[in-house]
N, C-alpha and C. Protein backbone atom coordinates (compact mmCIF):
# COMPACT_ATOMS: atom_id res chain seq x y z
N UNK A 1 15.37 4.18 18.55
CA UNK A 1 14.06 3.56 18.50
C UNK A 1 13.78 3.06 17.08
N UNK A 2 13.41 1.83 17.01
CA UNK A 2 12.66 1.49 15.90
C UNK A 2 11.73 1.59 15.38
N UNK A 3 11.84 2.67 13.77
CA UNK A 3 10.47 2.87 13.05
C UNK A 3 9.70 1.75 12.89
N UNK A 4 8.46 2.04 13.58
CA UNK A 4 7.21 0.62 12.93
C UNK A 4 6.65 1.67 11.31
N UNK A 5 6.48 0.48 10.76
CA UNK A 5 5.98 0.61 9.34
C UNK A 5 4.54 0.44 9.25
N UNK A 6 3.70 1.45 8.84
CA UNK A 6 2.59 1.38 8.68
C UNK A 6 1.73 1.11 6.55
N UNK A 7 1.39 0.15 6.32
CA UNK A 7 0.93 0.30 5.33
C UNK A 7 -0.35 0.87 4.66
N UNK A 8 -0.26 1.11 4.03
CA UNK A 8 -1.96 1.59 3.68
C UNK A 8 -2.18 0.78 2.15
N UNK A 9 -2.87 0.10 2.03
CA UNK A 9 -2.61 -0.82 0.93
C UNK A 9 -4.34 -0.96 0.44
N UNK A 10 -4.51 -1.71 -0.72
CA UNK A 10 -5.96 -1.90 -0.99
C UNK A 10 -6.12 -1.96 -2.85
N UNK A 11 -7.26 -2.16 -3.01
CA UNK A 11 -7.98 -2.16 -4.45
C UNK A 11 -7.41 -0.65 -4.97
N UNK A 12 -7.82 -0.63 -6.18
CA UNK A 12 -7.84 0.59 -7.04
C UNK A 12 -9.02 1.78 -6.77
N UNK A 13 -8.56 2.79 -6.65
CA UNK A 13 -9.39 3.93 -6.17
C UNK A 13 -10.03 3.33 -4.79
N UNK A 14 -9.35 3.49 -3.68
CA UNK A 14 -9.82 3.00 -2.57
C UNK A 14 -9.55 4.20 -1.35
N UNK A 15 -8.64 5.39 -1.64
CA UNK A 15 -8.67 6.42 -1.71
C UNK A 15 -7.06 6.24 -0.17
N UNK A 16 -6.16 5.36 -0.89
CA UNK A 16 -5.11 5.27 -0.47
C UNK A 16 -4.03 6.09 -0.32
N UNK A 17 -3.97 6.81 -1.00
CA UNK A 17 -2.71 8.31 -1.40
C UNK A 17 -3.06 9.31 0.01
N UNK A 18 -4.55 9.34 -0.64
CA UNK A 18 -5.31 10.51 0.46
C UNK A 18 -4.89 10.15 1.96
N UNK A 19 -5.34 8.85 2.16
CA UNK A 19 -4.96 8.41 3.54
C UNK A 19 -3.75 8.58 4.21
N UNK A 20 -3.04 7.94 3.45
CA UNK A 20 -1.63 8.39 3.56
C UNK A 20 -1.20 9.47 3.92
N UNK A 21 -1.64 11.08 3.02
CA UNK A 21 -0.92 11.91 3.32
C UNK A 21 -1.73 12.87 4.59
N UNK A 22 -3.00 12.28 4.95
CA UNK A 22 -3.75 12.58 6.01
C UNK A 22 -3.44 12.08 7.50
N UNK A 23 -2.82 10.49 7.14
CA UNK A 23 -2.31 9.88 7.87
C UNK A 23 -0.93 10.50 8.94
N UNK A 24 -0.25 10.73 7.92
CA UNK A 24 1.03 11.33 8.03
C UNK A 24 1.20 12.87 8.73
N UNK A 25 0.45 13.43 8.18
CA UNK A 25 0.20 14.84 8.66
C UNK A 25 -0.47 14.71 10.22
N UNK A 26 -1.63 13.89 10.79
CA UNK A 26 -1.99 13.51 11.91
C UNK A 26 -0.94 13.08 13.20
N UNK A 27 -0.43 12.32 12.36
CA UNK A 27 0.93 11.83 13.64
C UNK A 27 2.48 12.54 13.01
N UNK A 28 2.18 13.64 12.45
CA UNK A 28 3.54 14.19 12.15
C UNK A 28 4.89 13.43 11.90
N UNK A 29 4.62 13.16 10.81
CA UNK A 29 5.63 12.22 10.44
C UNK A 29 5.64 12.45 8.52
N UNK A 30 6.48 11.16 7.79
CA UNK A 30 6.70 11.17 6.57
C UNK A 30 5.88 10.41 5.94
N UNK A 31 5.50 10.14 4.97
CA UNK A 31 5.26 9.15 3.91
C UNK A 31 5.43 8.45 2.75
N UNK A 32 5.81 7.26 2.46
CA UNK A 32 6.25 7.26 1.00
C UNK A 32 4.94 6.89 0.30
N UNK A 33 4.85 7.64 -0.51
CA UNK A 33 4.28 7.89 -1.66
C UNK A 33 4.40 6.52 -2.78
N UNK A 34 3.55 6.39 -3.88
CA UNK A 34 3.39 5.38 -4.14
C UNK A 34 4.49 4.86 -5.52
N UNK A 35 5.18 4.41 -5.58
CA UNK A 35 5.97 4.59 -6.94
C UNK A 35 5.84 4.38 -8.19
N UNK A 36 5.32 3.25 -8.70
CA UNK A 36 4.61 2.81 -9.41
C UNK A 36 3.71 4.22 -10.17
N UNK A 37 2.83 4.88 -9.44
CA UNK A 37 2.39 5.67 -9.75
C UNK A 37 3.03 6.71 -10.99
N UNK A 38 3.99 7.75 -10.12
CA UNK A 38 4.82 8.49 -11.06
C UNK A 38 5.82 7.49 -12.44
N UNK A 39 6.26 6.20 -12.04
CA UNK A 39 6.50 5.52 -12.99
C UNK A 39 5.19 5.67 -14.23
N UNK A 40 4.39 4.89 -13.84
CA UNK A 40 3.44 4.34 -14.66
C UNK A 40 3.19 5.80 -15.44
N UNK A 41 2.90 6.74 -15.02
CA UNK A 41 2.53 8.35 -15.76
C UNK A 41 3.63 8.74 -17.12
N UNK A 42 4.69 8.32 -16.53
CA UNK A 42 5.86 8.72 -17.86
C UNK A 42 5.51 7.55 -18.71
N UNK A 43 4.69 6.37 -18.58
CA UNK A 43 4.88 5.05 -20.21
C UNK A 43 4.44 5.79 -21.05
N UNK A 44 4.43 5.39 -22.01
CA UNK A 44 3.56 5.37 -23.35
C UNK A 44 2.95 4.41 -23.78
N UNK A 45 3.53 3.07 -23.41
CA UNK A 45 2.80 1.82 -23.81
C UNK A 45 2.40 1.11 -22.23
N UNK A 46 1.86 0.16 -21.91
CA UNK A 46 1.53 -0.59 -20.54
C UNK A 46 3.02 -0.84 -20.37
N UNK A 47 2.45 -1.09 -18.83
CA UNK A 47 3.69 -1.63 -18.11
C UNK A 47 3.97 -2.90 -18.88
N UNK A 48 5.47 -2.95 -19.14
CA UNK A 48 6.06 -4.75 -19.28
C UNK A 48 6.45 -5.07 -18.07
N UNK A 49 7.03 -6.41 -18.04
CA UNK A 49 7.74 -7.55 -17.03
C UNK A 49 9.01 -6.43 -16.34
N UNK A 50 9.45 -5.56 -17.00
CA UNK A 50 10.63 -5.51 -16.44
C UNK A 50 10.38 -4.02 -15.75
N UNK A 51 9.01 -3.18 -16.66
CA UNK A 51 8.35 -1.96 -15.79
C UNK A 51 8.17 -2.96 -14.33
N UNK A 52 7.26 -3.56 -13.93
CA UNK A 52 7.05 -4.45 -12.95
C UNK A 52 8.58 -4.62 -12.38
N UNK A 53 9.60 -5.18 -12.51
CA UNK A 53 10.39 -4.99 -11.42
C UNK A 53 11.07 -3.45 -11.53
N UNK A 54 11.48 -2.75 -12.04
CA UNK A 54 11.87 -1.52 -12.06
C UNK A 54 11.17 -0.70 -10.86
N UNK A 55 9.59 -1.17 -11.20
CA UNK A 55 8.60 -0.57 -10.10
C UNK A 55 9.14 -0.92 -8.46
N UNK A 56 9.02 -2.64 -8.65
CA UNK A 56 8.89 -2.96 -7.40
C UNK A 56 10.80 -2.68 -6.42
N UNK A 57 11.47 -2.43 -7.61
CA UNK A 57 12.95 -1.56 -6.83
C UNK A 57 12.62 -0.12 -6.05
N UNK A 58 12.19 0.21 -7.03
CA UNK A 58 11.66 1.65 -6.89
C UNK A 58 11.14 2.00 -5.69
N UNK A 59 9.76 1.35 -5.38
CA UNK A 59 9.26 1.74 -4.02
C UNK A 59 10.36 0.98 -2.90
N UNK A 60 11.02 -0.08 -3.00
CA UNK A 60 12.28 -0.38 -1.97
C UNK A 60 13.21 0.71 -1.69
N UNK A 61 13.84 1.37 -3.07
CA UNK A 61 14.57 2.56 -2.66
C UNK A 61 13.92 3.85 -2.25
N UNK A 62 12.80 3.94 -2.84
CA UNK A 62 12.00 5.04 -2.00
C UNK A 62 11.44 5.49 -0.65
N UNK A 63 11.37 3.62 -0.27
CA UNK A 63 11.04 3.52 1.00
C UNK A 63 12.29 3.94 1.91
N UNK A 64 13.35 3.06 1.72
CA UNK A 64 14.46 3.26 2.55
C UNK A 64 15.16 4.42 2.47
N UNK A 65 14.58 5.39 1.08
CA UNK A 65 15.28 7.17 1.84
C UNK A 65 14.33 7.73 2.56
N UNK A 66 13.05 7.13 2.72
CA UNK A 66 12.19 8.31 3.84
C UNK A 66 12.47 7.94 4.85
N UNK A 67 12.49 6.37 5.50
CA UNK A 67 12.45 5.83 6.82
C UNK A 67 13.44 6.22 7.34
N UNK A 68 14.34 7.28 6.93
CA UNK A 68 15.18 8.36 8.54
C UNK A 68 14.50 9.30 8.68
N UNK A 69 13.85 9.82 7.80
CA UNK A 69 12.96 10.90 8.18
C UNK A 69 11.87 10.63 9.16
N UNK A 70 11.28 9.56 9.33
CA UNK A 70 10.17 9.31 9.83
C UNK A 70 10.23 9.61 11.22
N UNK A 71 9.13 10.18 12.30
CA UNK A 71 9.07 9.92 13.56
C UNK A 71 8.00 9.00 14.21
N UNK A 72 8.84 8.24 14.24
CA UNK A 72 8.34 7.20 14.95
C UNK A 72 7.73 5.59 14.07
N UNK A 73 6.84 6.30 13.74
CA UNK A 73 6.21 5.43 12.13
C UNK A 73 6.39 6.18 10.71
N UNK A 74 6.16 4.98 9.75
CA UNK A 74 6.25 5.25 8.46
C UNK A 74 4.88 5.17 7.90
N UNK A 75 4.55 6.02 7.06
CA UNK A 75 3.26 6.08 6.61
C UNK A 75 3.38 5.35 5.13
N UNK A 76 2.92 4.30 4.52
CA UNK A 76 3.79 3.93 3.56
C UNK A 76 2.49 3.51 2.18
N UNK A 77 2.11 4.57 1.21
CA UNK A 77 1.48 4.70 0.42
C UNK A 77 1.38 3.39 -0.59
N UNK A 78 0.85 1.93 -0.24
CA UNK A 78 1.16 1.12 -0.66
C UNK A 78 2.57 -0.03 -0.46
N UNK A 79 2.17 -1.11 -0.79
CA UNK A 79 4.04 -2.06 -0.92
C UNK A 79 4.13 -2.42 -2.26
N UNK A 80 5.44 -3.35 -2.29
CA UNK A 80 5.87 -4.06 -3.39
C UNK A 80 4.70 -5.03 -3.75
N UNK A 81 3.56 -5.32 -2.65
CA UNK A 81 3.34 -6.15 -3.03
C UNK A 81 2.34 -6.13 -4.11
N UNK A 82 1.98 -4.64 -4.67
CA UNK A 82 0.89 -4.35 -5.67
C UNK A 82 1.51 -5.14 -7.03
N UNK A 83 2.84 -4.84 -6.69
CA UNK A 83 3.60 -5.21 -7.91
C UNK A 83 3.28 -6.99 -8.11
N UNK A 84 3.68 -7.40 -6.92
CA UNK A 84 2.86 -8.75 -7.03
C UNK A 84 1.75 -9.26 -7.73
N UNK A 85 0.74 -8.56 -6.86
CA UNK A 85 -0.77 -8.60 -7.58
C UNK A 85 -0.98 -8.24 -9.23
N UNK A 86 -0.42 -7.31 -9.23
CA UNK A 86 -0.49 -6.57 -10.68
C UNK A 86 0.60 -7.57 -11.65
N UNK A 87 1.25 -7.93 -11.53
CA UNK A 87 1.94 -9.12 -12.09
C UNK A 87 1.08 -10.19 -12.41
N UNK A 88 0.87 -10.79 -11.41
CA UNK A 88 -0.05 -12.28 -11.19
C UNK A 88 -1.58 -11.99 -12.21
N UNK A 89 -1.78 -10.77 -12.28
CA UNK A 89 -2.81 -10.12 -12.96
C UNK A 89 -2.81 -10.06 -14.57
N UNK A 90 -1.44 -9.26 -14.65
CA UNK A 90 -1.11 -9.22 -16.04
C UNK A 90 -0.47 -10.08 -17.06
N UNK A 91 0.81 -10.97 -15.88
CA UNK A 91 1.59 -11.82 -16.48
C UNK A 91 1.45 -13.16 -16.47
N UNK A 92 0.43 -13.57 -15.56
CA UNK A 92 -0.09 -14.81 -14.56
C UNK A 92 0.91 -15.28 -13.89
N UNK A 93 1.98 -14.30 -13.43
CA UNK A 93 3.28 -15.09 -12.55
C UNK A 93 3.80 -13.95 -12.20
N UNK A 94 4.80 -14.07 -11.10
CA UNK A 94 5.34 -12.44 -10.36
C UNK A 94 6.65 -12.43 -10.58
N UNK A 95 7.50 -11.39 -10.74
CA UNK A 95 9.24 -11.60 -11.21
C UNK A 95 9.33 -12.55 -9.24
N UNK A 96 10.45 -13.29 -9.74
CA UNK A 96 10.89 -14.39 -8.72
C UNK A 96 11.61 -12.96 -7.50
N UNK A 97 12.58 -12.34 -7.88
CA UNK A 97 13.01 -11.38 -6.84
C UNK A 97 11.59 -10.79 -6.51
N UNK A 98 10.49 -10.24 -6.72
CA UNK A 98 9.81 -9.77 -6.04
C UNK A 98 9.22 -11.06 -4.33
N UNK A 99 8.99 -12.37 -5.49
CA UNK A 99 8.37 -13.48 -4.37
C UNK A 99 9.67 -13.59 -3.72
N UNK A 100 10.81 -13.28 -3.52
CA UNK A 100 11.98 -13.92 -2.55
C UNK A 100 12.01 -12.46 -1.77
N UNK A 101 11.61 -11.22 -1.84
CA UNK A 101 12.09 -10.37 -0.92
C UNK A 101 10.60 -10.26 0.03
N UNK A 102 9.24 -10.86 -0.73
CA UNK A 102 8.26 -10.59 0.24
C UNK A 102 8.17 -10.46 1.97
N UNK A 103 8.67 -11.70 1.89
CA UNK A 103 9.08 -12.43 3.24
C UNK A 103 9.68 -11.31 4.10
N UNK A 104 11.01 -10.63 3.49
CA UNK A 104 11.96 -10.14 4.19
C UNK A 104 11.60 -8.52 4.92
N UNK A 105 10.53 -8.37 3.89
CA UNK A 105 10.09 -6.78 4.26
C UNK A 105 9.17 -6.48 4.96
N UNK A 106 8.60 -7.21 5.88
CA UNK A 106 7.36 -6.77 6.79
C UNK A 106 7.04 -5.94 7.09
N UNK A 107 5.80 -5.53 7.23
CA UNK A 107 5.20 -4.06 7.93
C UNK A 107 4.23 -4.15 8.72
N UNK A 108 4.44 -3.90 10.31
CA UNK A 108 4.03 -3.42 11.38
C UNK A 108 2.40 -3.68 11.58
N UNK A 109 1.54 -3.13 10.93
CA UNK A 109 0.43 -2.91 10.62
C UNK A 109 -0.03 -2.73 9.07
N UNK A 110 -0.65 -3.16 8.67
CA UNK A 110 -1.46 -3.37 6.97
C UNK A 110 -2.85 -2.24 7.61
N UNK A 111 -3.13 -1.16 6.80
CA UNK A 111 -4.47 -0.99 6.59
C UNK A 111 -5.30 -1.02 5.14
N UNK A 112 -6.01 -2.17 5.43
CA UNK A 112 -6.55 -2.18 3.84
C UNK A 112 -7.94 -1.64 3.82
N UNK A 113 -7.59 -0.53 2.93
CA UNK A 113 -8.82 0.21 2.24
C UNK A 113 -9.90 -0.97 1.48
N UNK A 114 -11.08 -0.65 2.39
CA UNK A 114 -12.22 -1.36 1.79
C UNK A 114 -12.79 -0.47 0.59
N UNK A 115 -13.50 -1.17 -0.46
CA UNK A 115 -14.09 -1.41 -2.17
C UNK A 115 -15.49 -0.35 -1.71
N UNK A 116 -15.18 0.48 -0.44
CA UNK A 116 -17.30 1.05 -0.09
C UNK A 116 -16.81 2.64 -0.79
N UNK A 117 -16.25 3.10 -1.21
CA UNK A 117 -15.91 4.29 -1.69
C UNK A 117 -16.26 4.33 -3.30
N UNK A 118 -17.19 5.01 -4.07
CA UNK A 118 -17.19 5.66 -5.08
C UNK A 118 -15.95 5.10 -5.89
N UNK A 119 -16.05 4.77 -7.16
CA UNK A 119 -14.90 4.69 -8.19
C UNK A 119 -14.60 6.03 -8.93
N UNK A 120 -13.45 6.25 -8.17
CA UNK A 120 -12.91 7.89 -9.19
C UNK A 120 -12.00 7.49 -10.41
N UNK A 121 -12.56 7.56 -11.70
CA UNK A 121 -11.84 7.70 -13.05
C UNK A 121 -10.56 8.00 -12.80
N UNK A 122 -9.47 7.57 -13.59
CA UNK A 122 -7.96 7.85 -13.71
C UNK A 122 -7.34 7.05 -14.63
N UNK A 123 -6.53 7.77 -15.29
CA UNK A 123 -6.02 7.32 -17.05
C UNK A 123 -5.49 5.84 -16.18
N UNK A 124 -4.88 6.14 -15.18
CA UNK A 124 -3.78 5.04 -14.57
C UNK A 124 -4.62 3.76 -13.50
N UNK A 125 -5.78 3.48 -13.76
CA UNK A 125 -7.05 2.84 -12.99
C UNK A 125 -7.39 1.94 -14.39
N UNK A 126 -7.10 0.67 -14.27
CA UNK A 126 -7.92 -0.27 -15.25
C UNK A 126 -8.81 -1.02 -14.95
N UNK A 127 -9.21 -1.70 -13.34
CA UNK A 127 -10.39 -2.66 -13.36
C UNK A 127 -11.36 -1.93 -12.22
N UNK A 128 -12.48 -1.67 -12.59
CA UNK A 128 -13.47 -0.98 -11.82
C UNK A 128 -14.38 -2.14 -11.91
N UNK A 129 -14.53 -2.99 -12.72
CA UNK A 129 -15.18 -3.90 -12.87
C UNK A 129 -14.94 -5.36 -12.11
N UNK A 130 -13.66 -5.40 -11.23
CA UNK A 130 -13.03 -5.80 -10.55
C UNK A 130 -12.43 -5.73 -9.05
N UNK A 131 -13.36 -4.74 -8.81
CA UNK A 131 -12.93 -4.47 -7.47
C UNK A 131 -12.83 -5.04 -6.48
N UNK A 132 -14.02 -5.93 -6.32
CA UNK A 132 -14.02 -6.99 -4.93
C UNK A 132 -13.28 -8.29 -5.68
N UNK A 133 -12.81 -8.80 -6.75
CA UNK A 133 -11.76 -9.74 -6.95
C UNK A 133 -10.82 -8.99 -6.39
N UNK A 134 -10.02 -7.88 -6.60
CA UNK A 134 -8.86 -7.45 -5.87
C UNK A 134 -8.47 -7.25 -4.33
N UNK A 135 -9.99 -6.91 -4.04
CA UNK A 135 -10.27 -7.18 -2.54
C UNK A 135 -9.86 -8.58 -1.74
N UNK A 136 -10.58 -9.52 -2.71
CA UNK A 136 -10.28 -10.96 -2.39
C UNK A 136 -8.61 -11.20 -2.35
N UNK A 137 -7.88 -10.37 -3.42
CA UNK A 137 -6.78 -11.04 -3.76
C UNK A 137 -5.87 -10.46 -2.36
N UNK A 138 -6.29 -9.44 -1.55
CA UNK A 138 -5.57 -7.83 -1.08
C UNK A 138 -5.54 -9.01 0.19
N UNK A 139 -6.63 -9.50 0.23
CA UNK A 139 -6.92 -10.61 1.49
C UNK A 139 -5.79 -11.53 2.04
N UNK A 140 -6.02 -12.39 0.71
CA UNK A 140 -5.21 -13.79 0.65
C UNK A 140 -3.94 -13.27 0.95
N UNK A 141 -3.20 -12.22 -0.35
CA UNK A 141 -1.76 -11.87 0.23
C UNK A 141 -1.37 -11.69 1.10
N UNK A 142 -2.70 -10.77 2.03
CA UNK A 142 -1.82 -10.41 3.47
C UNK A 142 -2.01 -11.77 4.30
N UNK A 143 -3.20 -12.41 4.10
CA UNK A 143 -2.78 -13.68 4.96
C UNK A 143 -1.46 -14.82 4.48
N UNK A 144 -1.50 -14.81 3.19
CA UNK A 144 -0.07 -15.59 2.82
C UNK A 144 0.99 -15.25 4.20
N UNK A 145 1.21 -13.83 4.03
CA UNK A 145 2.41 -12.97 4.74
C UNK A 145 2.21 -13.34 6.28
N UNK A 146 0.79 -13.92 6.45
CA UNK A 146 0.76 -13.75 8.15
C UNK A 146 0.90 -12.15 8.88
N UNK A 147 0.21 -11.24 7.87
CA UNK A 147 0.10 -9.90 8.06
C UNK A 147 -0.73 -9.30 9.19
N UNK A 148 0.00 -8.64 10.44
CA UNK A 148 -1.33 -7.86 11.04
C UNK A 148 -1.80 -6.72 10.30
N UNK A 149 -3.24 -7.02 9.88
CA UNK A 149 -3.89 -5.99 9.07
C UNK A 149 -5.61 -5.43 9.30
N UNK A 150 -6.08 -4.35 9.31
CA UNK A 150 -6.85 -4.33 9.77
C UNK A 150 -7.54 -3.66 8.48
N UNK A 151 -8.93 -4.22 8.34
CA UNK A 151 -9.63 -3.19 7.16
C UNK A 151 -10.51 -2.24 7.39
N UNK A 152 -10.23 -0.73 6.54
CA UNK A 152 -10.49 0.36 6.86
C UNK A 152 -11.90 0.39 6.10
N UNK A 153 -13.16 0.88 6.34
CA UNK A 153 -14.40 1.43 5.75
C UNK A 153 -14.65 2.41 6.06
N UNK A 154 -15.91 2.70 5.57
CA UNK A 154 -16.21 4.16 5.60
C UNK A 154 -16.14 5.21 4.68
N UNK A 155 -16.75 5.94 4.68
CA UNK A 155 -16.63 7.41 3.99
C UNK A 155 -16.22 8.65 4.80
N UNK A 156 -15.17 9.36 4.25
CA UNK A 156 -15.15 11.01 4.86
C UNK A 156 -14.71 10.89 6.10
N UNK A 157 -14.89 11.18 7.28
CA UNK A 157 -14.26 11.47 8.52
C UNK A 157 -14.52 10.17 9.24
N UNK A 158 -15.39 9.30 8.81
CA UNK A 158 -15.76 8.21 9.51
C UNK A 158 -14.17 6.90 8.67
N UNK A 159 -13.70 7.45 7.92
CA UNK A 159 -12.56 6.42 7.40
C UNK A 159 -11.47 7.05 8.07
N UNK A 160 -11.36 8.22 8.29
CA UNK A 160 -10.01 8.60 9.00
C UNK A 160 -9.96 7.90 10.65
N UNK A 161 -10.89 8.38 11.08
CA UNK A 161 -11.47 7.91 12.49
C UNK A 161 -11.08 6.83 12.36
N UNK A 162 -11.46 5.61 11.53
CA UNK A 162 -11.40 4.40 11.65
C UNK A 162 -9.71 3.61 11.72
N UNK A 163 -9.24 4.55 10.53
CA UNK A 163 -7.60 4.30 10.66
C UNK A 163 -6.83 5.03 11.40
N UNK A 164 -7.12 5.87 12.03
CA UNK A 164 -6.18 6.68 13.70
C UNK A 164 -6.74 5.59 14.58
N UNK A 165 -7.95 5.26 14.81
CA UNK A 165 -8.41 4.09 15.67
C UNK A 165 -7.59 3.03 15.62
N UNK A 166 -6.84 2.70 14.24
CA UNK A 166 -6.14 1.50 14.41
C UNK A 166 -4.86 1.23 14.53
N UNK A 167 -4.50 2.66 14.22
CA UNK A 167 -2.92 2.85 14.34
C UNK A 167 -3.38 3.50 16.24
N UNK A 168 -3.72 4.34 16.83
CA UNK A 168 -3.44 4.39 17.74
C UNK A 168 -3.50 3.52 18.64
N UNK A 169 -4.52 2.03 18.28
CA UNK A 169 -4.48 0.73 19.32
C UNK A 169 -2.98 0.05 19.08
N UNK A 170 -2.59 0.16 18.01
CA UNK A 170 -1.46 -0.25 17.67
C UNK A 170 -0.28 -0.02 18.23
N UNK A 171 -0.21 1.55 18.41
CA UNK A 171 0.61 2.16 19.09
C UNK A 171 0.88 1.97 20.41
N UNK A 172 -0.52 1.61 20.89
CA UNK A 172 -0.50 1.52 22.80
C UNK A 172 -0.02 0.36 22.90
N UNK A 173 -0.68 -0.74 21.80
CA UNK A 173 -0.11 -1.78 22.19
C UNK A 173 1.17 -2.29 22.28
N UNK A 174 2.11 -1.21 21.22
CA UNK A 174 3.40 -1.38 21.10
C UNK A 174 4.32 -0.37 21.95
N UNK A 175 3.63 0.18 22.76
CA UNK A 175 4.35 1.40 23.66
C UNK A 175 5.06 2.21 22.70
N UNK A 176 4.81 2.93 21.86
CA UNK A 176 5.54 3.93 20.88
C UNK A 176 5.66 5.24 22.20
């Protein structure tokens, strides 16, 4: 059977990790975790051009050692494509291997965490002042991709609800 890939994707502090590993634990399964993340914690200085692709390898190989583990779906703490955004952000252009593998890596379902959640502080969090531009941007990409994606709101049990709601229509619809 073929793992469907589930994303959980969105703005900064949108409370994506959480979802993920709530996600995962619900339908008993794996998750990859975000890479970038534990990267970004060891710099000392900002990310450069080549942190940015290092990153965006990173979550590729990270992804492809969980997805045997997975049952059924992948719970997948973000994509490459932050690396995108965060590029286009920092560098005003994205490494070219990131724009040539976009295409190739699709995922199943997108859930994008909506900007209605509280901003939680973090050394590794730079635009709070920016949130609904990233929203805008979280948009466009997935429509570039022709992404099925659905956006998650809410607070507290009313956001979990909302994303089992969308993975389980998902599911029926795909006979998992």
């Amino acid at each position: 059977m073929e793992i469907k890939k589930i994303a959980v994707v969105g703005p900064e502090s949108t409370g994506k990790s959480t979802m993920s590993a709530y996600l995962a634990k619900h339908y008993q399964t794996v998750w990859v975790p975000e890479y970038a993340r534990g990267y970004c914690e060891k710099l000392t200085e900002p990310p450069t051009w080549q942190d940015e692709i290092n990153m965006f390898y990173g979550q590729l190989t990270l992804e492809q050692d969980l997805l045997p583990q997975a049952n059924q779906i992948l719970i997948c703490d973000t994509t490459f494509i932050t690396v995108k955004i965060w590029s286009d952000q920092m560098f005003g252009k994205s490494p070219q291997e990131v724009l040539d593998e976009l295409p190739k890596h699709p995922y199943d379902l997108y859930l994008l965490l909506d900007i209605d959640l509280p901003w939680q502080d973090d050394p590794l969090r730079d635009f709070p002042h920016m949130r609904e531009h990233f929203m805008d941007v979280w948009h466009k990409e997935l429509q570039a991709l022709d992404a099925n994606y659905k956006v998650i709101s809410g607070s507290g049990p009313e956001r979990y609800t909302s994303a089992i709601t969308e993975i389980d229509a998902f599911i029926k619809a795909n006979s998992l």
